[in-house]
C-alpha atoms as a PDB file:
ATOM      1  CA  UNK A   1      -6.588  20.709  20.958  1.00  0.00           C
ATOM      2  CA  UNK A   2      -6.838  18.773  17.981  1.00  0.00           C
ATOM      3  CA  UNK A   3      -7.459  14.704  18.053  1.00  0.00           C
ATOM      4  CA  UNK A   4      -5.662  13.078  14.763  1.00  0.00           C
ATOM      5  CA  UNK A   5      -6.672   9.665  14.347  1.00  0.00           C
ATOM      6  CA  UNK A   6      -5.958   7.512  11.436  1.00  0.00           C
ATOM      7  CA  UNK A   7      -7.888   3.895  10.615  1.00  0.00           C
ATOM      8  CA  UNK A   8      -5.392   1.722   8.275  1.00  0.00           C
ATOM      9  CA  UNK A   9      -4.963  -1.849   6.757  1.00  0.00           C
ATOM     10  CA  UNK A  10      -1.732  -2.873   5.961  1.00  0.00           C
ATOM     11  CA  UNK A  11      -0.506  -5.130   2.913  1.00  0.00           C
ATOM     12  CA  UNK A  12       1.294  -7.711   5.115  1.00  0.00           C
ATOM     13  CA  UNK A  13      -0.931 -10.596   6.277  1.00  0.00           C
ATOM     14  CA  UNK A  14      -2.630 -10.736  10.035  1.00  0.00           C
ATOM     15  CA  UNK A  15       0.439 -11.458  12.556  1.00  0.00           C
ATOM     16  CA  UNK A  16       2.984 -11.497  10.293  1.00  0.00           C
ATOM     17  CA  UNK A  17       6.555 -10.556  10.953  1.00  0.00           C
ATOM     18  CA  UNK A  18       6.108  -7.305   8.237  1.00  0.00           C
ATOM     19  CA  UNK A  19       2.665  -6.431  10.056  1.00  0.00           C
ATOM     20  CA  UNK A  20       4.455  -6.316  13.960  1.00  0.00           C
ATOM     21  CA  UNK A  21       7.687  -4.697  12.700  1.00  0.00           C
ATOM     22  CA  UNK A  22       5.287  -1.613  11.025  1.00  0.00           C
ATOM     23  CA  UNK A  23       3.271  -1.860  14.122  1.00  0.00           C
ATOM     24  CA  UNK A  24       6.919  -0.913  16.432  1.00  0.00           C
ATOM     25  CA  UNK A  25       7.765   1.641  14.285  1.00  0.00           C
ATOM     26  CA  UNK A  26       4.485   3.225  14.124  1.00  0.00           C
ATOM     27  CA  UNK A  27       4.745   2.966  18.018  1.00  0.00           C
ATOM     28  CA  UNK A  28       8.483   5.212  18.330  1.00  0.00           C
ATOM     29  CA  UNK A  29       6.072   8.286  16.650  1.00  0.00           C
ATOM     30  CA  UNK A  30       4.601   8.271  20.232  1.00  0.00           C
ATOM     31  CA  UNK A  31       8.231  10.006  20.650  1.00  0.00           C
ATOM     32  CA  UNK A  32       7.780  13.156  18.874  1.00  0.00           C
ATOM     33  CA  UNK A  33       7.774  16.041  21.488  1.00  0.00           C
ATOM     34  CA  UNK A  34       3.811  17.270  21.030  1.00  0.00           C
ATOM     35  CA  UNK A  35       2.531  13.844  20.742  1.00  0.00           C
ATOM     36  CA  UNK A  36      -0.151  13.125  23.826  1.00  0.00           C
ATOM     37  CA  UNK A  37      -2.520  10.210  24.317  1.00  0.00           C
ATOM     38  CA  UNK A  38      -0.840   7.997  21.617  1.00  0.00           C
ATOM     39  CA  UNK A  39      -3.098   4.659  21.177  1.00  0.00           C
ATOM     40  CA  UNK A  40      -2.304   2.411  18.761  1.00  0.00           C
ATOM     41  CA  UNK A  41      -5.454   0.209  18.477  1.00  0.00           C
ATOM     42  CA  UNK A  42      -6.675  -3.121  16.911  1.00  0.00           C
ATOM     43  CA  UNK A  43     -10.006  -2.848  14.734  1.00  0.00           C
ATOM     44  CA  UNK A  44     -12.222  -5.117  16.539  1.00  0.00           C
ATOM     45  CA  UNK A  45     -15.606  -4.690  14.515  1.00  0.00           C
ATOM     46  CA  UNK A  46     -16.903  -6.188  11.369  1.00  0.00           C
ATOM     47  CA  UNK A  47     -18.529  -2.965   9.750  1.00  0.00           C
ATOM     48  CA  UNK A  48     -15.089  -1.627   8.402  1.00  0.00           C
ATOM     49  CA  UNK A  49     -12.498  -2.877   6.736  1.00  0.00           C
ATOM     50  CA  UNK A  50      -9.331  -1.491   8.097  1.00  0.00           C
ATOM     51  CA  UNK A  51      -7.315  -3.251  11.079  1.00  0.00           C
ATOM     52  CA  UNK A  52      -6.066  -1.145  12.862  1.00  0.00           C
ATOM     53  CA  UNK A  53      -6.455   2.872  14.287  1.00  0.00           C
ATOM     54  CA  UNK A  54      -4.110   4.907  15.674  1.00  0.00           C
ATOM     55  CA  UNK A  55      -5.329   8.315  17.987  1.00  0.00           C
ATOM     56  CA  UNK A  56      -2.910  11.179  19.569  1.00  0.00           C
ATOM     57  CA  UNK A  57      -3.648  14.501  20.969  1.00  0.00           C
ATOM     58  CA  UNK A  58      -1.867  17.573  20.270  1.00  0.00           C
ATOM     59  CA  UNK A  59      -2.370  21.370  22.149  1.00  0.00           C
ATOM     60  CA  UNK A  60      -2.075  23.107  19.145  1.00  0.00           C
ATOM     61  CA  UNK A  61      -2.254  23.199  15.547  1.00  0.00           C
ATOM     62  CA  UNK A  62       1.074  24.616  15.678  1.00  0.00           C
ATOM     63  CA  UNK A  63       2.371  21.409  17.892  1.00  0.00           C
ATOM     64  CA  UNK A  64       0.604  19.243  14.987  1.00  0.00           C
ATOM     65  CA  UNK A  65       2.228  21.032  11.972  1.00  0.00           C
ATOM     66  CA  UNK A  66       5.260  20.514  13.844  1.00  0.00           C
ATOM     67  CA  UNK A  67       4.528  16.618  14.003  1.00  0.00           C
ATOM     68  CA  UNK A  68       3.912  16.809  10.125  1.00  0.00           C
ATOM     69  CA  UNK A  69       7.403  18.037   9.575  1.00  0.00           C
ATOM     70  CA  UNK A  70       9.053  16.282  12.298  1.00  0.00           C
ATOM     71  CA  UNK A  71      12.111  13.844  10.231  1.00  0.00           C
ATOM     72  CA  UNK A  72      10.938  11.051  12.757  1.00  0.00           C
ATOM     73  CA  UNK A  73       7.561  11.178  10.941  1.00  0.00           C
ATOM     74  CA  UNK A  74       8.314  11.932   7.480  1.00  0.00           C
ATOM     75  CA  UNK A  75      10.947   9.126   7.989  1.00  0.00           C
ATOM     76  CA  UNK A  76       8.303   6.761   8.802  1.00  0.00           C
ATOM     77  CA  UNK A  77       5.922   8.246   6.334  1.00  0.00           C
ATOM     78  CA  UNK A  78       8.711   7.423   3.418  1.00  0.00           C
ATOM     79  CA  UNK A  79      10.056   4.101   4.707  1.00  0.00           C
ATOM     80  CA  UNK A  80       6.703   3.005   5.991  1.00  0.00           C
ATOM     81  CA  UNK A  81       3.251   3.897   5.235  1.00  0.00           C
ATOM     82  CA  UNK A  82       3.869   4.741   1.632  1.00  0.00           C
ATOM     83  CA  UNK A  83       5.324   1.203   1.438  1.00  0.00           C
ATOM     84  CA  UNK A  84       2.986  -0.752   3.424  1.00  0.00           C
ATOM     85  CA  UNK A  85      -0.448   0.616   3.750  1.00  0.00           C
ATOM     86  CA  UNK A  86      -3.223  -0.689   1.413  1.00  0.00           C
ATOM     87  CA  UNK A  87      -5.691   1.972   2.506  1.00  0.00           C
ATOM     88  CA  UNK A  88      -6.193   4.760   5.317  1.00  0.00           C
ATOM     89  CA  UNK A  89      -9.241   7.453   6.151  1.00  0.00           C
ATOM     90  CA  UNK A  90      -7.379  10.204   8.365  1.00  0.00           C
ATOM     91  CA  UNK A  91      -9.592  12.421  10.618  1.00  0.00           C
ATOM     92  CA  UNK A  92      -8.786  15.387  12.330  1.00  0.00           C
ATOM     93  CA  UNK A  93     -11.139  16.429  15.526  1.00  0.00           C
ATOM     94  CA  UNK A  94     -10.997  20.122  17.104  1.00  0.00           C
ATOM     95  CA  UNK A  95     -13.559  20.179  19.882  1.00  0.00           C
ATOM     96  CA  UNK A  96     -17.263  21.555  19.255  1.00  0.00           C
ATOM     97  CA  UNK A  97     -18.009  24.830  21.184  1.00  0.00           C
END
């Protein structure tokens, strides 16, 4: 199993129009066959600087490479987060035996 979680702030401004029509898109990735647990989460504390974090769950690290390459989320990589993100710390879990 591998967690992928991702902690982001986005260039648009808190509520905007910009910042809730990334936030939908961001959502349809949820689609990709492979994709469990999808959480798309609001930053809530004051000892980081990012807004928001997104967590999913895949079985494999073949099911995740195959998320990487899916079009659906090199689509949104291209049209979105390259375009819209102002900064992002991306962590990969496995579990600890």
């Amino acid at each position: 199993m591998i967690r992928h979680t991702v902690v982001f702030r986005l260039k648009h401004f808190k509520d905007s129009s910009e910042e809730k029509k990334f936030l939908e898109a961001m959502k349809k990735l949820s689609s990709i066959p492979g994709v469990n647990k999808f959480e798309l989460l609001r930053q809530v504390s004051s000892k980081n600087n990012y807004d928001f974090g997104l967590s999913m769950e895949f079985g494999s690290s073949i099911e995740y490479e195959a998320y990487n390459r899916h079009p659906n989320h090199t689509s949104f990589v291209e049209t979105y987060w390259l375009n819209e993100v102002s900064g992002f710390l991306e962590i990969d879990f496995e579990p600890y035996n």
